[in-house]
PDB file of N, CA and C in Angstrom:
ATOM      1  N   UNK A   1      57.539 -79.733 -17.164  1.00  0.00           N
ATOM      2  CA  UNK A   1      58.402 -79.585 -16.006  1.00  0.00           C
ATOM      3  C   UNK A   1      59.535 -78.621 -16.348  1.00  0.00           C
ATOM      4  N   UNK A   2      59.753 -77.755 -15.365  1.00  0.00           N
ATOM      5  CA  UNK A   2      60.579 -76.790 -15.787  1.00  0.00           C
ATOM      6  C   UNK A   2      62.195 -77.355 -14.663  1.00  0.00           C
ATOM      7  N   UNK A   3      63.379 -76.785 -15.594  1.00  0.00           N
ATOM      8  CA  UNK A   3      64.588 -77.406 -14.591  1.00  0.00           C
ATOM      9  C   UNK A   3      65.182 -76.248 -14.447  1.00  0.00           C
ATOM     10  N   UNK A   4      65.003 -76.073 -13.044  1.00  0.00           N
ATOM     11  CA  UNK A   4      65.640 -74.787 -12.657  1.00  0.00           C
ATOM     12  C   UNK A   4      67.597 -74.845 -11.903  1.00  0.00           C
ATOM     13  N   UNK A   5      68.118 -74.419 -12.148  1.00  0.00           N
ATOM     14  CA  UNK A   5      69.299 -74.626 -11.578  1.00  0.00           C
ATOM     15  C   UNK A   5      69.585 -73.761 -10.346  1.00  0.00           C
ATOM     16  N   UNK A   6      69.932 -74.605  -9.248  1.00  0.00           N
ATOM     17  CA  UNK A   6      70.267 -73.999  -7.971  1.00  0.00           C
ATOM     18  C   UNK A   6      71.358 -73.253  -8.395  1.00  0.00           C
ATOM     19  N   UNK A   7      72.241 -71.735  -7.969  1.00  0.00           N
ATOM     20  CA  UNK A   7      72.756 -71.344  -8.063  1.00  0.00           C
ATOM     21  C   UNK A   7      73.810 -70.477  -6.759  1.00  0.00           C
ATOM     22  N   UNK A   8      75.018 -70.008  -6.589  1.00  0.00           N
ATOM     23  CA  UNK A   8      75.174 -69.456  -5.145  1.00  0.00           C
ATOM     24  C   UNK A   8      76.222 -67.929  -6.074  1.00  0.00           C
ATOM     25  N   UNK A   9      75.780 -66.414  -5.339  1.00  0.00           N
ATOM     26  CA  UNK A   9      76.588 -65.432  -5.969  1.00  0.00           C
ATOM     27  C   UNK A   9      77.653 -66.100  -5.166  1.00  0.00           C
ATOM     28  N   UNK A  10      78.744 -65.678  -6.217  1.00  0.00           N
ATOM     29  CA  UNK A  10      80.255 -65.103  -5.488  1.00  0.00           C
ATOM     30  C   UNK A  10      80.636 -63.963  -5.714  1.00  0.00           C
ATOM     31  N   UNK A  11      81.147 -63.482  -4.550  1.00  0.00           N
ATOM     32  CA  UNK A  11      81.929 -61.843  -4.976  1.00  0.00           C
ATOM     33  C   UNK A  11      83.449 -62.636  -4.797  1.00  0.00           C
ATOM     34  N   UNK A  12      84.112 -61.598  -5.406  1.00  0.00           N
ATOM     35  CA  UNK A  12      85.872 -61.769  -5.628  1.00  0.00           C
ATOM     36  C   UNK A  12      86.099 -60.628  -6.607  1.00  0.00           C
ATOM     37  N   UNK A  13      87.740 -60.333  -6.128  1.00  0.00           N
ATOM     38  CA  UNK A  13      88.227 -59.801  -6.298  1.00  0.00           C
ATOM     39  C   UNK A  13      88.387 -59.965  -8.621  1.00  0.00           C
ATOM     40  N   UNK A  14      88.909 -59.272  -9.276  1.00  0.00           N
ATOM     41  CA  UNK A  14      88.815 -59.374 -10.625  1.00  0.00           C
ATOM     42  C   UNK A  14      89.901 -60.453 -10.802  1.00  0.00           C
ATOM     43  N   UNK A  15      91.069 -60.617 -10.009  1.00  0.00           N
ATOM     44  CA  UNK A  15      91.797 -61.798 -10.326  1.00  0.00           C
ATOM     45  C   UNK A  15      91.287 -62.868 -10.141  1.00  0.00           C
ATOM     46  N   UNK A  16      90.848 -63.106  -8.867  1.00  0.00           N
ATOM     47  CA  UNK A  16      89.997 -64.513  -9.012  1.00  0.00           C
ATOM     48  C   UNK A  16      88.937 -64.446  -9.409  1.00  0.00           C
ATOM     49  N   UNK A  17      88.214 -64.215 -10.016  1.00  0.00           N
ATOM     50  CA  UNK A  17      87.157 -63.873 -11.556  1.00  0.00           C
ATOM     51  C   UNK A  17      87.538 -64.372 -12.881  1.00  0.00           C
ATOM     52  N   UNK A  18      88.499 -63.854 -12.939  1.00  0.00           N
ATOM     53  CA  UNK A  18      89.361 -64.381 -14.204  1.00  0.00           C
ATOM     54  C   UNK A  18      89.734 -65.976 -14.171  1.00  0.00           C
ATOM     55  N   UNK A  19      90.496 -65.903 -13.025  1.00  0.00           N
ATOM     56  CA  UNK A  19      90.640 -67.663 -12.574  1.00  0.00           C
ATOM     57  C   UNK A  19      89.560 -68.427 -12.956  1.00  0.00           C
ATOM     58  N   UNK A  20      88.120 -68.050 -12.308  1.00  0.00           N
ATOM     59  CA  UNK A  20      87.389 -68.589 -12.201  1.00  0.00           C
ATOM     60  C   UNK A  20      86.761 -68.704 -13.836  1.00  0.00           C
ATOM     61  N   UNK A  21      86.671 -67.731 -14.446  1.00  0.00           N
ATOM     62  CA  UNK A  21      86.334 -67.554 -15.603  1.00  0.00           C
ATOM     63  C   UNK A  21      87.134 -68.489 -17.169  1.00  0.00           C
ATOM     64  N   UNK A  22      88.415 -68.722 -16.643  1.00  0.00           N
ATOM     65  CA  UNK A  22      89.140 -69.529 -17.042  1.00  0.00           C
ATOM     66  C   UNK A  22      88.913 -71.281 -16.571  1.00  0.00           C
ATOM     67  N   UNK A  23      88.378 -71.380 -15.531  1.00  0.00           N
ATOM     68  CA  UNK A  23      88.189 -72.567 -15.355  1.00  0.00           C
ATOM     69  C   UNK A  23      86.800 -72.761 -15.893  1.00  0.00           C
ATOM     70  N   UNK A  24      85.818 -72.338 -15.913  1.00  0.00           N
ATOM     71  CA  UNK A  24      85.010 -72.534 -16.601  1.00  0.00           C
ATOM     72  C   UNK A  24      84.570 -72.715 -18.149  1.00  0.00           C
ATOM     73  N   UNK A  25      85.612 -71.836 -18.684  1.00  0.00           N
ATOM     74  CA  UNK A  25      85.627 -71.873 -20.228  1.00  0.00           C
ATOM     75  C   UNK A  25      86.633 -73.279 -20.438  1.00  0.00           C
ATOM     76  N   UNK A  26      87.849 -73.432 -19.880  1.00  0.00           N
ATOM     77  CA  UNK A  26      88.271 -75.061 -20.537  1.00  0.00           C
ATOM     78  C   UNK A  26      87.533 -76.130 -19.578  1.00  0.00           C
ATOM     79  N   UNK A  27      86.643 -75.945 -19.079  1.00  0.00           N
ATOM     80  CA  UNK A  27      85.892 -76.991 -18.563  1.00  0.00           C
ATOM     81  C   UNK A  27      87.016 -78.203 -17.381  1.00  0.00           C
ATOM     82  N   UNK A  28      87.806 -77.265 -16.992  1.00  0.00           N
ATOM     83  CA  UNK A  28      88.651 -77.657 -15.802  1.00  0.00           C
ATOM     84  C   UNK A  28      88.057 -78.249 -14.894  1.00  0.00           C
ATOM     85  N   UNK A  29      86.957 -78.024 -14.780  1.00  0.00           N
ATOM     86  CA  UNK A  29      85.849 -79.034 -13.261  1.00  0.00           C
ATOM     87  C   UNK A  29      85.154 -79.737 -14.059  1.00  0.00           C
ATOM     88  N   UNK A  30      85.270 -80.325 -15.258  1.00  0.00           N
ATOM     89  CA  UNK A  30      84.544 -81.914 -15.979  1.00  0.00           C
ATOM     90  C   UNK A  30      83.474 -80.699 -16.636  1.00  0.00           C
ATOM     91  N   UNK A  31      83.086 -79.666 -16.368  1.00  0.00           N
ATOM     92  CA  UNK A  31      81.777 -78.768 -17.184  1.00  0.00           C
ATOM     93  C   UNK A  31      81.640 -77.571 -17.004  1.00  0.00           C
ATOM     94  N   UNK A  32      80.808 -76.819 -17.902  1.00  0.00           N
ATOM     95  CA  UNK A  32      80.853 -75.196 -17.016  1.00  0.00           C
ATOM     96  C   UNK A  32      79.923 -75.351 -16.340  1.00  0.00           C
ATOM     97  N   UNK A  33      80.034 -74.242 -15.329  1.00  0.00           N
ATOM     98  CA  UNK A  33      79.617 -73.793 -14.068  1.00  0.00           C
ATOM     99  C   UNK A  33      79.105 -72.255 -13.685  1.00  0.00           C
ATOM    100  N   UNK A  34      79.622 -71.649 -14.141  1.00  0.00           N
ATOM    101  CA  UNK A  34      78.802 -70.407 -14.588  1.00  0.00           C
ATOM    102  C   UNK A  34      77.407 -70.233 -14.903  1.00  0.00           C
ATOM    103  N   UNK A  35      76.695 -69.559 -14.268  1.00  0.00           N
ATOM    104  CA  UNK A  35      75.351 -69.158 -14.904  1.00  0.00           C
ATOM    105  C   UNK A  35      75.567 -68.322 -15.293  1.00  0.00           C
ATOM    106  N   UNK A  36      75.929 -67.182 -14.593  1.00  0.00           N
ATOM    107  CA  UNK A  36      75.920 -65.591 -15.167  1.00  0.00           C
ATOM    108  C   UNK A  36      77.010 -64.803 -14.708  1.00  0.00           C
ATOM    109  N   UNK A  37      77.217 -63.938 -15.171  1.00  0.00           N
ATOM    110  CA  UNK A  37      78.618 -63.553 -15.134  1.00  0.00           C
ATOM    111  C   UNK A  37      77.414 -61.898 -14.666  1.00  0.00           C
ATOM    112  N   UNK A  38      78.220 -61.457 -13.189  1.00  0.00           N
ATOM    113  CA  UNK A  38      76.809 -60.013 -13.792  1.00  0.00           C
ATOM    114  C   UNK A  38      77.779 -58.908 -13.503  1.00  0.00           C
ATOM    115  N   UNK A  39      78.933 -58.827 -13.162  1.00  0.00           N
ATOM    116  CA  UNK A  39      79.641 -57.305 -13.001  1.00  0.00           C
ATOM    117  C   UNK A  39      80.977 -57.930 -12.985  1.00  0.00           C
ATOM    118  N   UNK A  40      81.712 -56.784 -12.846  1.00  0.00           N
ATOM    119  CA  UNK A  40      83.192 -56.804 -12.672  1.00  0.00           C
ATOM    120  C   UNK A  40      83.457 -58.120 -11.231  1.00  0.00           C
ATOM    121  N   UNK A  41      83.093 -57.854  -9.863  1.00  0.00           N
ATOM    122  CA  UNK A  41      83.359 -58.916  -8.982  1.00  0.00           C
ATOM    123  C   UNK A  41      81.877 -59.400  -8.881  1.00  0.00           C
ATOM    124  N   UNK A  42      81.222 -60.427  -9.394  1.00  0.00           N
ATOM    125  CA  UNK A  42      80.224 -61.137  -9.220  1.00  0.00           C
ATOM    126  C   UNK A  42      79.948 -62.180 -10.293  1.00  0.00           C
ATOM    127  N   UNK A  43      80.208 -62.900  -9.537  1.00  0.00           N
ATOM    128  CA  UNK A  43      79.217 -64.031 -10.721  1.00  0.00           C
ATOM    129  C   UNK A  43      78.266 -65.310  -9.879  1.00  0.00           C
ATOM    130  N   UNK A  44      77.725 -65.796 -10.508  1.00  0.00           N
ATOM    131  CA  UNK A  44      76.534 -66.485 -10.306  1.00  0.00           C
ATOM    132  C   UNK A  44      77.064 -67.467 -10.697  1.00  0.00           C
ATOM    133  N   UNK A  45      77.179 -68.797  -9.845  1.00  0.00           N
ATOM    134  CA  UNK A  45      77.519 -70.362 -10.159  1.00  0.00           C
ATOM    135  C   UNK A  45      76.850 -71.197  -9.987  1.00  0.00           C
ATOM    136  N   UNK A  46      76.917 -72.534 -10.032  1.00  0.00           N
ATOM    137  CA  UNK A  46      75.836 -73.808 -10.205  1.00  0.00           C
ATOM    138  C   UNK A  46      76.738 -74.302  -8.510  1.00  0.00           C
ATOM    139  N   UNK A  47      75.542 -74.342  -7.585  1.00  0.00           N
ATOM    140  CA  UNK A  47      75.911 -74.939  -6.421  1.00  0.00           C
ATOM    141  C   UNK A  47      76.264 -75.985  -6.365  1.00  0.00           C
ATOM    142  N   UNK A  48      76.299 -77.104  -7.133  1.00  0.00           N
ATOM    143  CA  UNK A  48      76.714 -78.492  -7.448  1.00  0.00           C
ATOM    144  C   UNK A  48      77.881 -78.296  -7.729  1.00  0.00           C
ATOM    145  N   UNK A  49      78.570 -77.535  -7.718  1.00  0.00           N
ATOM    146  CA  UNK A  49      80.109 -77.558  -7.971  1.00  0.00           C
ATOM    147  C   UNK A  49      81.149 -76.806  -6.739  1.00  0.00           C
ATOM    148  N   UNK A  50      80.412 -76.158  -6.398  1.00  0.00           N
ATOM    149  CA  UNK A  50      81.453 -75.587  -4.857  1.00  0.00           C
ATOM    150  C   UNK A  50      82.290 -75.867  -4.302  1.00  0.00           C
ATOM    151  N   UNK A  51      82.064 -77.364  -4.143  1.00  0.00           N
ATOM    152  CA  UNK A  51      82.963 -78.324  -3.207  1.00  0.00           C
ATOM    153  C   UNK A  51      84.147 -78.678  -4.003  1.00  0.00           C
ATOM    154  N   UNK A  52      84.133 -78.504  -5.872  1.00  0.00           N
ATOM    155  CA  UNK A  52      85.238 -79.230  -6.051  1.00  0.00           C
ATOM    156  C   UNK A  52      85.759 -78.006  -6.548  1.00  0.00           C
ATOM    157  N   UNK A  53      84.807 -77.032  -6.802  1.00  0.00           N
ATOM    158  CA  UNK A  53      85.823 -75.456  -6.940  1.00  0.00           C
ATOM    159  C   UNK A  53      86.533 -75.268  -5.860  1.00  0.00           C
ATOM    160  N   UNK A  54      86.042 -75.066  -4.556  1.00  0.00           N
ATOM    161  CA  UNK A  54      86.628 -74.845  -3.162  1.00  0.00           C
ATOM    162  C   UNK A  54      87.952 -75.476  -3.143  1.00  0.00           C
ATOM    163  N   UNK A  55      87.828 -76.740  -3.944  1.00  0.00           N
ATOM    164  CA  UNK A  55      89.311 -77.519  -3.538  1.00  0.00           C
ATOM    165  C   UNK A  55      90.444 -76.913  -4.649  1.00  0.00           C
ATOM    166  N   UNK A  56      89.641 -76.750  -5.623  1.00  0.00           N
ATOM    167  CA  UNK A  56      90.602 -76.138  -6.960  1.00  0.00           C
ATOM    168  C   UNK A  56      91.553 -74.721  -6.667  1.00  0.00           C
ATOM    169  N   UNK A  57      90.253 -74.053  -5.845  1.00  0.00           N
ATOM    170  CA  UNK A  57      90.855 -72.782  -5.554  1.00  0.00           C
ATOM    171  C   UNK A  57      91.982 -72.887  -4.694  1.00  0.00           C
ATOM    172  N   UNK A  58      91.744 -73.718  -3.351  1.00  0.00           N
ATOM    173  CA  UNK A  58      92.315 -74.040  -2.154  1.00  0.00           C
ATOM    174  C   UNK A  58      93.787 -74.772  -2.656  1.00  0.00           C
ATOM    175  N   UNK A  59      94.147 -75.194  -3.442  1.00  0.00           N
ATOM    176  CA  UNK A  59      95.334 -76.183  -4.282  1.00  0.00           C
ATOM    177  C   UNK A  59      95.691 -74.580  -5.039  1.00  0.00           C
ATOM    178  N   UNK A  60      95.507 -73.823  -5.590  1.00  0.00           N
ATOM    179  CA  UNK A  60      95.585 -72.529  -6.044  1.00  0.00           C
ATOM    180  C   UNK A  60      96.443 -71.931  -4.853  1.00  0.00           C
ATOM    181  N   UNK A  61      95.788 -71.406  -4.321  1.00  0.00           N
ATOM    182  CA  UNK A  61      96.506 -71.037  -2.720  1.00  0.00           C
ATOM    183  C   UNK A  61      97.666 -71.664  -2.379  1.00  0.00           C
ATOM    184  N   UNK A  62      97.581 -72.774  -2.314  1.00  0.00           N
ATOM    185  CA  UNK A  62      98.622 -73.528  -1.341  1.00  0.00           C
ATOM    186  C   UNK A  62      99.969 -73.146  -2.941  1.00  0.00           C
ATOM    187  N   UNK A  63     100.110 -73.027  -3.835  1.00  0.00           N
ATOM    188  CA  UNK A  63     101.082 -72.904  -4.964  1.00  0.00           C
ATOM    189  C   UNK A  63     101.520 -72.108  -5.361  1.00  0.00           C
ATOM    190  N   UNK A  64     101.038 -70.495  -4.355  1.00  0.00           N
ATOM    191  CA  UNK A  64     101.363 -69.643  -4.561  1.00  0.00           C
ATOM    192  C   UNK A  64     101.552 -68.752  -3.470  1.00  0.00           C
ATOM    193  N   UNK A  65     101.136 -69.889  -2.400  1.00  0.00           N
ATOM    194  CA  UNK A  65     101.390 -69.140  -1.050  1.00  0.00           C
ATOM    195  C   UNK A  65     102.890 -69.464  -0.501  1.00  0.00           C
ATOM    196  N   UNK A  66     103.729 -68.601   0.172  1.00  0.00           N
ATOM    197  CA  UNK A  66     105.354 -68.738   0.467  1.00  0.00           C
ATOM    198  C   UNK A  66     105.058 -68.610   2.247  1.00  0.00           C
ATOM    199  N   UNK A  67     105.765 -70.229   2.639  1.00  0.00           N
ATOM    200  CA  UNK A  67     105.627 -70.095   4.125  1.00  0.00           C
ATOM    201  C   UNK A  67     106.312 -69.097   4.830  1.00  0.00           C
ATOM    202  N   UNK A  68     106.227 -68.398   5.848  1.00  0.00           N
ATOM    203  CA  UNK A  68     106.652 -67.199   6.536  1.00  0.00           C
ATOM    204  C   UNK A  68     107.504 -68.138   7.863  1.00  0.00           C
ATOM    205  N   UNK A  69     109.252 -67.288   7.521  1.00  0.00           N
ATOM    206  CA  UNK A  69     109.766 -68.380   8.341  1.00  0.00           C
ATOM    207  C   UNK A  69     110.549 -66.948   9.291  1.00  0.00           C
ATOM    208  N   UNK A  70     110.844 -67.359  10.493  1.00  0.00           N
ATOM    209  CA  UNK A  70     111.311 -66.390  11.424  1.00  0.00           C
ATOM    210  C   UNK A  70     113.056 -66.650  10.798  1.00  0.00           C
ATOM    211  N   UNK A  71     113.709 -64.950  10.719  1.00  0.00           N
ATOM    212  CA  UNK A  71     115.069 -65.447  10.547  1.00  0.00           C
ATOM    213  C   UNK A  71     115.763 -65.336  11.463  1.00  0.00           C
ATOM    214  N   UNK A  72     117.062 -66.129  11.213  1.00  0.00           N
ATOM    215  CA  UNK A  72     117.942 -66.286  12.465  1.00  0.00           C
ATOM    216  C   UNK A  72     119.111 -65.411  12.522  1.00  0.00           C
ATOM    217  N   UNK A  73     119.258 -64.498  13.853  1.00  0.00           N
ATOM    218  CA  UNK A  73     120.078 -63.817  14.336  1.00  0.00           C
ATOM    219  C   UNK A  73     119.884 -62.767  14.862  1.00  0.00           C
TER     220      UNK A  73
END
């Protein structure tokens, strides 16, 4: 029996590559997740993890995003 791993590309930009590349090497989501790394913006991931990358990234965002406030006068 052969075990094939479902996989999904992502494109992104080289900063979030790196992010991503960093979370994978200290095993920040409980394991790596990476299959293949294939260019500058692309890599190849294990679809079993999306949902809790999605949230990792999404908590990423929200900590570096600055609310846009109308000023007064």
């Amino acid at each position: 029996m052969v075990n094939v791993q479902k996989g999904i590309l992502v494109e992104c930009d080289e900063a979030m590559k790196q992010f991503l590349l960093h979370l994978d090497e200290t095993f920040a989501l409980g394991k790596k997740f990476i299959i293949q790394d294939l260019d500058e913006r692309h890599l190849f991931i294990s679809q079993d993890i999306l949902d809790t990358l999605q949230t990792k990234v999404d908590d990423l965002m929200d900590r570096i995003s600055f609310p846009i406030t109308e000023r007064e006068g």
